[in-house]
N, C-alpha and C. Protein backbone atom coordinates (compact mmCIF):
# COMPACT_ATOMS: atom_id res chain seq x y z
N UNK A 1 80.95 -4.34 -95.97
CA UNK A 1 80.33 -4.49 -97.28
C UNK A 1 80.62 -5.89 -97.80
N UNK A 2 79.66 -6.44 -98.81
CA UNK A 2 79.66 -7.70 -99.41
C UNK A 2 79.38 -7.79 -100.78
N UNK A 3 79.54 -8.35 -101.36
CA UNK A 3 79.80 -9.01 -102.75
C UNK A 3 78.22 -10.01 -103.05
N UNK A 4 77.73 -10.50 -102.12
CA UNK A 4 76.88 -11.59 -102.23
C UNK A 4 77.21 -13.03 -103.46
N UNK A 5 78.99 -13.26 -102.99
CA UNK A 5 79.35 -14.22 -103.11
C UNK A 5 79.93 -15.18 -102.55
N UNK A 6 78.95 -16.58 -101.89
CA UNK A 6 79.02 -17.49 -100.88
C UNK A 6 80.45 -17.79 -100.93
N UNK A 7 80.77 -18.06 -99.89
CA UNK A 7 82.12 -18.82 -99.42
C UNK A 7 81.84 -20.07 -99.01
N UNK A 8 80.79 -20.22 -98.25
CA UNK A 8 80.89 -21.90 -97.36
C UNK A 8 79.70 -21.62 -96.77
N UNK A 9 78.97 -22.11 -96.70
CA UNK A 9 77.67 -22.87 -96.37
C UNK A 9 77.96 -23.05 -94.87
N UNK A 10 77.48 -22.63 -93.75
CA UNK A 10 77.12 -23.15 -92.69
C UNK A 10 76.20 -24.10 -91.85
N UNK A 11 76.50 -24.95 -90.92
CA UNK A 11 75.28 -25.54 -90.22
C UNK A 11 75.21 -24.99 -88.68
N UNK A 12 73.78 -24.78 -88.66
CA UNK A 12 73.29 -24.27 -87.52
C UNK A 12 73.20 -26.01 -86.46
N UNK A 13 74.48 -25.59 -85.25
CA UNK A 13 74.31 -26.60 -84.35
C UNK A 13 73.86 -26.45 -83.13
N UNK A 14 73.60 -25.60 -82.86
CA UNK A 14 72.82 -24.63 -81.35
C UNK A 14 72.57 -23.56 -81.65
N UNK A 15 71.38 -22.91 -80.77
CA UNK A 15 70.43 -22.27 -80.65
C UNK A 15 69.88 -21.62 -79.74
N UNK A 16 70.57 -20.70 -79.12
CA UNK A 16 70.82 -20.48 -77.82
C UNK A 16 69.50 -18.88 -77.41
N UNK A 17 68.67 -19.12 -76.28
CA UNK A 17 67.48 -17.59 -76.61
C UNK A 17 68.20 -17.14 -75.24
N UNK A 18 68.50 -15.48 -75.14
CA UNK A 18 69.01 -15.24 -74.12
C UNK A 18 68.11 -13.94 -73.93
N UNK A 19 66.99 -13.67 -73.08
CA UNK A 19 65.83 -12.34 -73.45
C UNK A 19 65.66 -12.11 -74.82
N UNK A 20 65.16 -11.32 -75.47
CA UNK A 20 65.04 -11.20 -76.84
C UNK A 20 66.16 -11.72 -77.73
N UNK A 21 67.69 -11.94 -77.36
CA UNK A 21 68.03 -12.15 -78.34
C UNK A 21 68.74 -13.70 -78.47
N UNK A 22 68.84 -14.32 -79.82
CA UNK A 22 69.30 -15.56 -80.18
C UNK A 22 70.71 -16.06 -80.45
N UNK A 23 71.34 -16.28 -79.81
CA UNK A 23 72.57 -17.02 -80.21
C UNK A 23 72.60 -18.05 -81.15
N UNK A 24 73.15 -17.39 -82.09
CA UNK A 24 73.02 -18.94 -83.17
C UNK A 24 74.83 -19.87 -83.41
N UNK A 25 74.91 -20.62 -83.20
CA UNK A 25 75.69 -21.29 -83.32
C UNK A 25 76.24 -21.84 -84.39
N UNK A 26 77.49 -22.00 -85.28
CA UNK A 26 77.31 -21.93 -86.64
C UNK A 26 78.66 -22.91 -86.70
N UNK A 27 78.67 -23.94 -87.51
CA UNK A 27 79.92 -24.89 -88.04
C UNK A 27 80.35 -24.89 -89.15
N UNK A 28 81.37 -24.66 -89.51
CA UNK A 28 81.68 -24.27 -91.10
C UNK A 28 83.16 -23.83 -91.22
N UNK A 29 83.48 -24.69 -92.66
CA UNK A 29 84.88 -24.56 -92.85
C UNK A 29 85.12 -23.11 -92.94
N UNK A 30 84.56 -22.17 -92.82
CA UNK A 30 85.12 -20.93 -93.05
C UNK A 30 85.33 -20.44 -91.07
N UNK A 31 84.61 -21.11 -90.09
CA UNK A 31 85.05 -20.77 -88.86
C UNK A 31 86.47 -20.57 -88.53
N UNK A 32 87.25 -20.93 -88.93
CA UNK A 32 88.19 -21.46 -88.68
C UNK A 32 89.28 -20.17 -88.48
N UNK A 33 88.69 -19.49 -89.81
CA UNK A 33 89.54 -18.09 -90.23
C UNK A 33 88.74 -17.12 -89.66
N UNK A 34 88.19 -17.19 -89.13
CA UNK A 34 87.24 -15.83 -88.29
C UNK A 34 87.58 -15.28 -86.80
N UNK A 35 87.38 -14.24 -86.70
CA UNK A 35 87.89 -13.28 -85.45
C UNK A 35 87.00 -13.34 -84.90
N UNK A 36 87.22 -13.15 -83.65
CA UNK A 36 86.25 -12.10 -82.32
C UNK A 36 86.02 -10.96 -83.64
N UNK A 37 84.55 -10.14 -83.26
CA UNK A 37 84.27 -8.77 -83.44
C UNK A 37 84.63 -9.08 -85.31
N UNK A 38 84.33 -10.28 -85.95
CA UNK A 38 84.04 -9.66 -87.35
C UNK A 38 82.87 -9.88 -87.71
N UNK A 39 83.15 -8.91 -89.44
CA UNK A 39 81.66 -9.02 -89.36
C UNK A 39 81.40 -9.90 -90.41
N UNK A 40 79.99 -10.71 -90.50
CA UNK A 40 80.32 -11.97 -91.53
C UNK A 40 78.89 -12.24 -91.95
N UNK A 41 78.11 -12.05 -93.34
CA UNK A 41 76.93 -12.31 -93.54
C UNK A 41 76.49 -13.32 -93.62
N UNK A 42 75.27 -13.97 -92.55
CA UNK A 42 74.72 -15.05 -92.34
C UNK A 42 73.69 -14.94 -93.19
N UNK A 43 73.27 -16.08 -94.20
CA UNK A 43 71.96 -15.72 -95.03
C UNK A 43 71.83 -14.05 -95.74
N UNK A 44 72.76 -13.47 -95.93
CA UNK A 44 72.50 -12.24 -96.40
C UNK A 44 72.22 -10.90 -95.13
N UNK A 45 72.21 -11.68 -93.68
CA UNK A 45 72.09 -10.91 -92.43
C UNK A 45 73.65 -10.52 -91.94
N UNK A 46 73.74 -9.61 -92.20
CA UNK A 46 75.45 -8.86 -91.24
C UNK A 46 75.42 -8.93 -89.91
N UNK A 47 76.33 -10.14 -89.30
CA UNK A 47 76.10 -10.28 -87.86
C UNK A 47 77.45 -10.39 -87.38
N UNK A 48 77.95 -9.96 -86.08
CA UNK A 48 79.36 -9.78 -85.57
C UNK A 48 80.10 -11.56 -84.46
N UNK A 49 80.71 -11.62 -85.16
CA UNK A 49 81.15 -13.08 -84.33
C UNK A 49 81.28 -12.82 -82.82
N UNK A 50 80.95 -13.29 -81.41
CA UNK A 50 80.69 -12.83 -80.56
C UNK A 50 81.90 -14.44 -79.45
N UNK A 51 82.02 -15.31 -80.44
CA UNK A 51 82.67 -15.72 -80.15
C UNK A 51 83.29 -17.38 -80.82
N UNK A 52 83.90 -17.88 -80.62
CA UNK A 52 84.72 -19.32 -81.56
C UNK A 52 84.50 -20.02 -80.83
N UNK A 53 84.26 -21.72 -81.37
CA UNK A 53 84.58 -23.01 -81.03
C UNK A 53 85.21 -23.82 -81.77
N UNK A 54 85.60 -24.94 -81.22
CA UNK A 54 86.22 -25.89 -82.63
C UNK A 54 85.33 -26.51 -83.58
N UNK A 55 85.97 -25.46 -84.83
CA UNK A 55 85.18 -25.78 -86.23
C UNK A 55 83.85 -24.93 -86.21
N UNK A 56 83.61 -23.75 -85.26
CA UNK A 56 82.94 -22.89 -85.57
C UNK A 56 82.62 -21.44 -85.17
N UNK A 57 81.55 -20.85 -85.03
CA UNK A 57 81.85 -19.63 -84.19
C UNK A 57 80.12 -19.38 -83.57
N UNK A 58 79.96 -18.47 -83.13
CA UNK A 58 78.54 -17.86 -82.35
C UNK A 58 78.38 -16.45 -82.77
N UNK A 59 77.06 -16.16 -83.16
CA UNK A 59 76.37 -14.67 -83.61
C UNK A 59 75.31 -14.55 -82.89
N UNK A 60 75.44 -13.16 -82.30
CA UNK A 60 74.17 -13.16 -81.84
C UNK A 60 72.81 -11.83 -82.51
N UNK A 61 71.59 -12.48 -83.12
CA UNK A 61 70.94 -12.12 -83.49
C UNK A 61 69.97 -11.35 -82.49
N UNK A 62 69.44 -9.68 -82.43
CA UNK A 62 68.88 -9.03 -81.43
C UNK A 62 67.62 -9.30 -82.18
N UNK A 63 66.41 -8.99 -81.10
CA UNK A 63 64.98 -8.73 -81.59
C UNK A 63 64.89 -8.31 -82.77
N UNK A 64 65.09 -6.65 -83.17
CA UNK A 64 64.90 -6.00 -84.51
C UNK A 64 65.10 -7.40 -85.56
N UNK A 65 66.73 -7.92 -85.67
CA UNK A 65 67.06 -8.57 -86.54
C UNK A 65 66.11 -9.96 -86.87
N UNK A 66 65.92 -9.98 -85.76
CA UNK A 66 64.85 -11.60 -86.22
C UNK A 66 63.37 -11.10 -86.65
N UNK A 67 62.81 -10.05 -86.26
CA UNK A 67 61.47 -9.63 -86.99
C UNK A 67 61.56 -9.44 -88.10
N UNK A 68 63.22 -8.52 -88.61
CA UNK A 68 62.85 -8.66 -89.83
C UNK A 68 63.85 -9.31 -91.48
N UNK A 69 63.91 -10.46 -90.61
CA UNK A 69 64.88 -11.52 -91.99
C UNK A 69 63.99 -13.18 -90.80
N UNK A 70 64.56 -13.65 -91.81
CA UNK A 70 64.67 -15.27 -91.74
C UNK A 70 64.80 -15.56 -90.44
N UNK A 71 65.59 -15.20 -89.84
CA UNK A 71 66.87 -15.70 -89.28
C UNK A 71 65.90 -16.65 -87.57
N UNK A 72 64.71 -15.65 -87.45
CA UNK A 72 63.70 -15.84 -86.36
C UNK A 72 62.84 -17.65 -86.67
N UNK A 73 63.14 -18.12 -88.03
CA UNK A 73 63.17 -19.73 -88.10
C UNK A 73 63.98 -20.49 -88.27
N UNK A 74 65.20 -19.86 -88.28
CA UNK A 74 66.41 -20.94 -87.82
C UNK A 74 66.00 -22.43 -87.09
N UNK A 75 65.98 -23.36 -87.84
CA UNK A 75 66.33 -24.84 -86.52
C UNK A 75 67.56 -25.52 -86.71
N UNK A 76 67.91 -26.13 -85.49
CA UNK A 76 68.76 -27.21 -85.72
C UNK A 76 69.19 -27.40 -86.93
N UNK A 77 70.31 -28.21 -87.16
CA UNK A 77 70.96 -28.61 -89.16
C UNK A 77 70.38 -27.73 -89.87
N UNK A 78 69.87 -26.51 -89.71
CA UNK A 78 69.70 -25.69 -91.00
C UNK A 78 71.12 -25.49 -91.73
N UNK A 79 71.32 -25.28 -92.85
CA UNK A 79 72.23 -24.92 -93.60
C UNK A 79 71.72 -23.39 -94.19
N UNK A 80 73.25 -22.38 -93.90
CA UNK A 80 72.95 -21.16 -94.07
C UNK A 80 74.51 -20.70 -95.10
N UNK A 81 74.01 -19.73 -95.79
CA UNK A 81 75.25 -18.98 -96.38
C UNK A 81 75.84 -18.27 -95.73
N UNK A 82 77.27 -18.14 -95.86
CA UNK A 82 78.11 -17.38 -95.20
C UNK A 82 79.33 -16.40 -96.18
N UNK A 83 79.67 -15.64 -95.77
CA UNK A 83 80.32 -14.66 -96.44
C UNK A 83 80.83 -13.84 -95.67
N UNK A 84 82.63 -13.43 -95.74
CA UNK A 84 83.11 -12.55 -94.83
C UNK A 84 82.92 -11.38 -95.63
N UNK A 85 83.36 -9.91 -95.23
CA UNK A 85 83.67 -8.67 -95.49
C UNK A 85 84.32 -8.74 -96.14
N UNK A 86 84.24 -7.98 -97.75
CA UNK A 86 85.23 -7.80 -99.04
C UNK A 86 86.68 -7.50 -98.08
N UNK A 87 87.91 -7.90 -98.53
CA UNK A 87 88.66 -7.16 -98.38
C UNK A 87 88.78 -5.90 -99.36
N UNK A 88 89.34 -4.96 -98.87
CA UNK A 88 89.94 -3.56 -99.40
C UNK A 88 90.56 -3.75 -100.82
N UNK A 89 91.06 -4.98 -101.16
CA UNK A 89 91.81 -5.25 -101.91
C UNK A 89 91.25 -6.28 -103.07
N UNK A 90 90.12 -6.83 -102.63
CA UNK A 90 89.64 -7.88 -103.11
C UNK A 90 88.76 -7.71 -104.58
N UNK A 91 88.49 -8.32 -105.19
CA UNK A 91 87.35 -8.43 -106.67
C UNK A 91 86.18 -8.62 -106.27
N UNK A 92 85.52 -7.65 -107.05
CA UNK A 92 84.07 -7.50 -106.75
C UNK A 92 83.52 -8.50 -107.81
N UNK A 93 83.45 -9.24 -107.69
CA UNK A 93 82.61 -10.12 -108.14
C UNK A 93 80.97 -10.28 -108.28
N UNK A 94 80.23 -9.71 -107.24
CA UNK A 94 78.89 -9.83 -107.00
C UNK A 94 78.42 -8.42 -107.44
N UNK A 95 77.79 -7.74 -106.52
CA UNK A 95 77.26 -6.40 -106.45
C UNK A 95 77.42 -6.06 -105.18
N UNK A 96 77.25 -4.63 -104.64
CA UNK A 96 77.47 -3.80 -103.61
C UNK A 96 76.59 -4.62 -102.79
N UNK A 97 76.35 -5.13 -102.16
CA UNK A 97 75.57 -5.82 -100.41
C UNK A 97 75.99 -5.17 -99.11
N UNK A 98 75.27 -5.01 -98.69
CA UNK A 98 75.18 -4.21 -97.27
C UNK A 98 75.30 -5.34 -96.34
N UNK A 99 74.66 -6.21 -96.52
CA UNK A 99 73.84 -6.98 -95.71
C UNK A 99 72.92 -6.66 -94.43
N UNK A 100 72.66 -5.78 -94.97
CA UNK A 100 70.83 -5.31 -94.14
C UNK A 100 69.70 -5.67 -95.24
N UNK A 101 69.07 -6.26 -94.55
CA UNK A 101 68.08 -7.26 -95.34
C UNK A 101 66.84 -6.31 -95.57
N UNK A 102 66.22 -5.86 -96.32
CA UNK A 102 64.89 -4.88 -96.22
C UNK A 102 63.73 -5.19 -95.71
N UNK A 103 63.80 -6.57 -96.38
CA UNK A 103 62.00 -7.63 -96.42
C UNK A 103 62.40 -9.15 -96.69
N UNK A 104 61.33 -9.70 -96.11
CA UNK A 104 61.26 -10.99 -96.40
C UNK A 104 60.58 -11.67 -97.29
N UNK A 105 61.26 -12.15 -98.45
CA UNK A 105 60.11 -12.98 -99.55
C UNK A 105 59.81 -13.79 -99.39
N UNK A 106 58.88 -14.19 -100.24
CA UNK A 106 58.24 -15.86 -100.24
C UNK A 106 58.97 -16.56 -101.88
N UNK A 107 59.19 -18.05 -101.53
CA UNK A 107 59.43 -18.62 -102.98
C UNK A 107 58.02 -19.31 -102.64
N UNK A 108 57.79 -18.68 -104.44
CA UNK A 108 55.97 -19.37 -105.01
C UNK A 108 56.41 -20.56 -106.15
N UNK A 109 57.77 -20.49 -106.70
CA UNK A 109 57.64 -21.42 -107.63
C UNK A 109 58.90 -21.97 -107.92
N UNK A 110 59.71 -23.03 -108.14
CA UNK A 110 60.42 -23.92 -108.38
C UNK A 110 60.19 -24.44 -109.38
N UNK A 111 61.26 -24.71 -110.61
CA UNK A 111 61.25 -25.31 -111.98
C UNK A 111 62.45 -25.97 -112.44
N UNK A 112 62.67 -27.12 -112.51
CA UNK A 112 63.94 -27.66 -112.96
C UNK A 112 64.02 -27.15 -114.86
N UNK A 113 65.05 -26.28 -115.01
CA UNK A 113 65.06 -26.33 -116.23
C UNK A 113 66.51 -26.73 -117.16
N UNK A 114 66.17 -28.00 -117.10
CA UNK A 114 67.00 -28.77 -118.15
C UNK A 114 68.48 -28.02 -117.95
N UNK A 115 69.22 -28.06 -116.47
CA UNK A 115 70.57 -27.90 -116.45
C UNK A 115 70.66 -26.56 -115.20
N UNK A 116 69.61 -25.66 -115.37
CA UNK A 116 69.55 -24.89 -113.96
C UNK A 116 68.09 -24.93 -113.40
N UNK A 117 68.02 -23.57 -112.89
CA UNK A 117 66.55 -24.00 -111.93
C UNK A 117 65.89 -22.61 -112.21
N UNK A 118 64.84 -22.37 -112.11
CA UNK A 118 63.68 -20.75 -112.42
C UNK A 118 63.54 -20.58 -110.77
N UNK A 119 63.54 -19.76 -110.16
CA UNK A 119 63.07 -19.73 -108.68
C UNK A 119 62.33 -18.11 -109.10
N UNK A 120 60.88 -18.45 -108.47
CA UNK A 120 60.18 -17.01 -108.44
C UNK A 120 60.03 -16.85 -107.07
N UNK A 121 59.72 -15.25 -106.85
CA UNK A 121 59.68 -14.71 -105.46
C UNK A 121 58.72 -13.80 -105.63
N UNK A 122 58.08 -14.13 -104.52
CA UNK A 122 56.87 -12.83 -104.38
C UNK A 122 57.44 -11.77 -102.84
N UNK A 123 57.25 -10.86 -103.17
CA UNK A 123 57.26 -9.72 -101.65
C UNK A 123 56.20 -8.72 -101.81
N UNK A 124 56.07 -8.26 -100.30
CA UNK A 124 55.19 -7.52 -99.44
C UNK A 124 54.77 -6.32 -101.09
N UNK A 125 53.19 -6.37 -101.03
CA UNK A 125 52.76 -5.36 -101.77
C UNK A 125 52.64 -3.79 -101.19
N UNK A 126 52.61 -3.54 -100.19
CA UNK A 126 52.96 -2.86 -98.99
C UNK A 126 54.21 -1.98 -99.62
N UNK A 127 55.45 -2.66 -99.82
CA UNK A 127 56.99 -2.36 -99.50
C UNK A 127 56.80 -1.46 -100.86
N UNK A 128 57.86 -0.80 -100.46
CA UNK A 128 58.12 0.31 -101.86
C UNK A 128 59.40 -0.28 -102.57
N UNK A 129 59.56 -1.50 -102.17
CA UNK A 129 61.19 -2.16 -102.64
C UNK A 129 60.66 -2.51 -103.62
N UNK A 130 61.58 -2.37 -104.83
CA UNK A 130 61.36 -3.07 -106.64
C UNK A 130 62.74 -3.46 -107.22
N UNK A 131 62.42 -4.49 -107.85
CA UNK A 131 63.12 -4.62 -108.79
C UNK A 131 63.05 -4.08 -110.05
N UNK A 132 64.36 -4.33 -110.77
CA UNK A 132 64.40 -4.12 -112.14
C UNK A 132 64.60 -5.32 -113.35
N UNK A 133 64.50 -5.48 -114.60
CA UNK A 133 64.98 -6.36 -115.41
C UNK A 133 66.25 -6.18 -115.34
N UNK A 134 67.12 -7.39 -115.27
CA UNK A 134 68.50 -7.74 -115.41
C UNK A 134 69.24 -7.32 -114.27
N UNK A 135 68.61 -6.30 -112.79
CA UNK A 135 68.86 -5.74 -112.35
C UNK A 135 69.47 -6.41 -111.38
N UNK A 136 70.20 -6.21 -110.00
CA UNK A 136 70.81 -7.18 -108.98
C UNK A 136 69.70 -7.01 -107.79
N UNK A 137 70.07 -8.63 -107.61
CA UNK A 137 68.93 -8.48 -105.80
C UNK A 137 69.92 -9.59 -104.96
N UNK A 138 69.80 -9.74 -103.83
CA UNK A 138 70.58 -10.36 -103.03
C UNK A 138 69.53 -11.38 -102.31
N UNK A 139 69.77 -12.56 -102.63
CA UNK A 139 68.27 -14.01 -101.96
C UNK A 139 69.09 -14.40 -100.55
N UNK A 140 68.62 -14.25 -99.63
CA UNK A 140 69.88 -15.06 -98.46
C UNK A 140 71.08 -15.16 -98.67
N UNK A 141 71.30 -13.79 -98.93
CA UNK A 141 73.33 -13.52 -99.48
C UNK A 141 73.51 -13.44 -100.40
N UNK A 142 72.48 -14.30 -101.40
CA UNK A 142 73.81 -14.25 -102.92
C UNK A 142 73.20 -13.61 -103.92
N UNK A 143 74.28 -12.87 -104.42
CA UNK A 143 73.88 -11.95 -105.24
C UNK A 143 73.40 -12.64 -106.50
N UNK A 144 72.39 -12.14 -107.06
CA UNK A 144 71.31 -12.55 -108.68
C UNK A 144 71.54 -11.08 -109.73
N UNK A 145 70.60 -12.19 -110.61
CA UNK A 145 69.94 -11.21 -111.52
C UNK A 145 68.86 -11.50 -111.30
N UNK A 146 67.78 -10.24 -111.68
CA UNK A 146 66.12 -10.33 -112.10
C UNK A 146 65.96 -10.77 -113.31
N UNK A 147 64.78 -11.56 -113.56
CA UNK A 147 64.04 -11.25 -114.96
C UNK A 147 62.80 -11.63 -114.81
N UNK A 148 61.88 -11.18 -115.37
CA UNK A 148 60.32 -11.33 -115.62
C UNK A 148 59.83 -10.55 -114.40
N UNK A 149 60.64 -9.73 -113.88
CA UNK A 149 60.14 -8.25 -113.01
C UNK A 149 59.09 -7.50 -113.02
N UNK A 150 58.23 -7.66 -112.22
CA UNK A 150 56.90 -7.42 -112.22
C UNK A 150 56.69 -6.75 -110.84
N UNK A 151 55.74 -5.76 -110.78
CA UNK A 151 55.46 -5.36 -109.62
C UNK A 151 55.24 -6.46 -108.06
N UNK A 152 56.37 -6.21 -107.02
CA UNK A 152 56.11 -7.17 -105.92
C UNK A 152 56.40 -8.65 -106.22
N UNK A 153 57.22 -8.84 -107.39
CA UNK A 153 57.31 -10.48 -108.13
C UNK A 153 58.73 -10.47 -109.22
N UNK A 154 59.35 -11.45 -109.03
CA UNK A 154 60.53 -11.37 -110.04
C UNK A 154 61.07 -12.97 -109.74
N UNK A 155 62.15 -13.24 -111.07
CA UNK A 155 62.66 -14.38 -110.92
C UNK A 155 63.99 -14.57 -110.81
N UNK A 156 64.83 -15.47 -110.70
CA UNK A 156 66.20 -15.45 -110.99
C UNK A 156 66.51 -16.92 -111.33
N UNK A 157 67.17 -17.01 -111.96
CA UNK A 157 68.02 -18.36 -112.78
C UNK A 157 69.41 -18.73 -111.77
N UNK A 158 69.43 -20.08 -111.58
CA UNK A 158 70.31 -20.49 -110.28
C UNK A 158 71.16 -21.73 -111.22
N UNK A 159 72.31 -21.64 -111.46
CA UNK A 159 72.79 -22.26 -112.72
C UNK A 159 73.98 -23.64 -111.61
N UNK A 160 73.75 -24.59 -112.10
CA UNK A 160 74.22 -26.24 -111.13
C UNK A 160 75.72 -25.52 -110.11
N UNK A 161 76.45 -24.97 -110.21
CA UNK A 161 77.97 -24.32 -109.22
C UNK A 161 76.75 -23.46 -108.41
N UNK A 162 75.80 -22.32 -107.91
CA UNK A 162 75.40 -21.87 -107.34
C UNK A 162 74.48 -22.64 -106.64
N UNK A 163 73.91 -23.61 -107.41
CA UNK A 163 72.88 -24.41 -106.31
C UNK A 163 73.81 -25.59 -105.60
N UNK A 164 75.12 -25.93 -105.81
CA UNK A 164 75.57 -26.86 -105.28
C UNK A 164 75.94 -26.14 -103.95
N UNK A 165 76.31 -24.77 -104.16
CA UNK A 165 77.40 -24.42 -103.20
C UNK A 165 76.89 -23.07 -102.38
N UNK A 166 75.43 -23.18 -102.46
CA UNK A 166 74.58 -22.08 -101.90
C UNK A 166 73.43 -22.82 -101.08
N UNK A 167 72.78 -22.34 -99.90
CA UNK A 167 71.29 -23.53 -99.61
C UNK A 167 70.06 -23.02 -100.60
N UNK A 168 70.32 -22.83 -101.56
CA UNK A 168 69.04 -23.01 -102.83
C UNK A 168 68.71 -24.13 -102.95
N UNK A 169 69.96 -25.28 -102.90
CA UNK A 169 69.81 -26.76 -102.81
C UNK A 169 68.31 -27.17 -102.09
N UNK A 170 68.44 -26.07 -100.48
CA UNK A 170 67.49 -27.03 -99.46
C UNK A 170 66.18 -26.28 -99.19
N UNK A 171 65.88 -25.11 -100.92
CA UNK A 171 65.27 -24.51 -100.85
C UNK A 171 63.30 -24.77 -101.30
N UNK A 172 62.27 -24.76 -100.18
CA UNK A 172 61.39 -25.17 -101.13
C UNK A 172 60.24 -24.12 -101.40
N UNK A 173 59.34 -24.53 -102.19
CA UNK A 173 58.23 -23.45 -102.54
C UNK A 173 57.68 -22.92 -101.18
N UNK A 174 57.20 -22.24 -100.58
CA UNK A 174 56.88 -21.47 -99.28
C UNK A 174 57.56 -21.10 -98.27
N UNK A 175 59.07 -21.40 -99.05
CA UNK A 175 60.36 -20.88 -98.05
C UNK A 175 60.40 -19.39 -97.57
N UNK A 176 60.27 -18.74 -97.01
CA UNK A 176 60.96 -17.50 -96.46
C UNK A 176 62.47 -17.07 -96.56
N UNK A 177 62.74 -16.13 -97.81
CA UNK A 177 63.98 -16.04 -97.94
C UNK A 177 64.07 -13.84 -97.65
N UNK A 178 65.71 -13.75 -97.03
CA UNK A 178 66.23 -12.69 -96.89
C UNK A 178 66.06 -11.93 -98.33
N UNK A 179 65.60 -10.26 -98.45
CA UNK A 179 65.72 -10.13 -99.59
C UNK A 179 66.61 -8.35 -99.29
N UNK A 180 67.60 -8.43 -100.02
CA UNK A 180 68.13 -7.34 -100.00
C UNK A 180 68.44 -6.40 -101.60
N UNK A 181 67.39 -5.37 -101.69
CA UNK A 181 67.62 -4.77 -102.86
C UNK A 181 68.27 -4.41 -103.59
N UNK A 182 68.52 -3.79 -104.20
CA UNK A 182 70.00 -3.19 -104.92
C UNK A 182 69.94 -1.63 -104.35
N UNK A 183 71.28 -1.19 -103.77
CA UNK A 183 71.41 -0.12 -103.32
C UNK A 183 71.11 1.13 -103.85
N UNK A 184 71.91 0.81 -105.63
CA UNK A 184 71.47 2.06 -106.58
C UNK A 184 70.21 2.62 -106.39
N UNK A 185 69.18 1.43 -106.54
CA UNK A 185 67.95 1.49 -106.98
C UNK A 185 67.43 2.10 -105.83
N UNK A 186 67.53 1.68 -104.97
CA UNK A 186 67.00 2.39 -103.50
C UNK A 186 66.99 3.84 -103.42
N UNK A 187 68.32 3.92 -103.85
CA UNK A 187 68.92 5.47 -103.42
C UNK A 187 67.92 6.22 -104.66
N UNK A 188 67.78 6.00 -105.70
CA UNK A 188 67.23 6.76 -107.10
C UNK A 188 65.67 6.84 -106.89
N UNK A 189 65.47 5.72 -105.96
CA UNK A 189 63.93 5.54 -105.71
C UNK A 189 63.49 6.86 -104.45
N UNK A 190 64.03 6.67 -103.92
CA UNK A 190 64.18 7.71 -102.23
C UNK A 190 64.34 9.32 -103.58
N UNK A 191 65.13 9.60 -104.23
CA UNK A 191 65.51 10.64 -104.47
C UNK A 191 63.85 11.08 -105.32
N UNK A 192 63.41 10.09 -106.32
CA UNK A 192 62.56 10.01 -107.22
C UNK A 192 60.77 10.51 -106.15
N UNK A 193 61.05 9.86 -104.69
CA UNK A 193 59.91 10.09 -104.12
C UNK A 193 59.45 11.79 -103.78
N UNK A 194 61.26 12.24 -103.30
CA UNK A 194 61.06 13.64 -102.62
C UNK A 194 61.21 14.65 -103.90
């Protein structure tokens, strides 16, 4: 489980295709402290370290996982969020994150506003995933708020400490971002259908 609160920013330095699945290669001050066999959310994707190098580690992403998150346009120097497993002991700071990603959004709009930033997102009209006002959603790991929640459309406010220290920085309008719902809502929605 996760918090969807970044620790360290990763760079993607190899890129490895082995049959369907991708080895991604990852550099980042948080490598350092990581095990064989943990588990550690890439972009908001829960993936198991498979193995270490100096100053980083390797995940390997299967078919399923790249159809359905980001993770299948990874290049070279991408910069990705990273986040280990709450400890048992630790402050919840964010909201409940799984890191199983549901769907993939689109950013339609970018706005500098005088000290933070407006980022809107559109997703699949298709999906039965919704938001709520004020409600939590998880963008490539990090946990938000909604507002101006609209069917298949919502926004979130990204305030100068989250865009420095998240890749919102290297984020642009027609980006493809991880979107992971809020669990409550899921569960109330599933109950609400049957």
């Amino acid at each position: 489980m996760f918090t969807g609160i970044i620790e360290s920013l990763g760079k993607v330095v190899d890129l490895k295709s082995e049959g369907s699945n991708l080895h991604i290669h990852v550099q980042s001050g948080l490598s350092s402290q990581l095990k064989i066999d943990q588990s550690v959310s890439h972009n908001g994707v829960c993936l198991t370290v498979v193995s270490l190098f100096d100053g980083g580690h390797i995940v390997t992403a299967i078919n399923e996982t790249l159809e359905k998150t980001n993770l299948k346009n990874l290049q070279m120097m991408d910069v990705i969020n990273l986040e280990r497993c709450m400890s048992a002991n630790g402050r919840f700071d964010g909201h409940i994150v799984q890191g199983h990603v549901d769907e993939v959004g689109k950013c339609v709009n970018i706005e500098d506003d005088n000290g933070s930033w407006r980022y809107d997102f559109q997703f699949s009209s298709n999906s039965k995933n919704i938001t709520v006002e004020k409600g939590s959603i998880c963008i490539n790991g990090v946990s938000l708020t909604c507002f101006d929640s609209i069917k298949n459309q919502f926004s979130v406010a990204i305030i100068p400490y989250t865009y420095e220290h998240t890749n919102f920085q290297n984020l642009n309008v027609g980006d493809h971002v991880n979107l992971e719902f809020d669990i409550i809502g899921k569960y109330i929605q599933r109950l609400h259908q049957h």
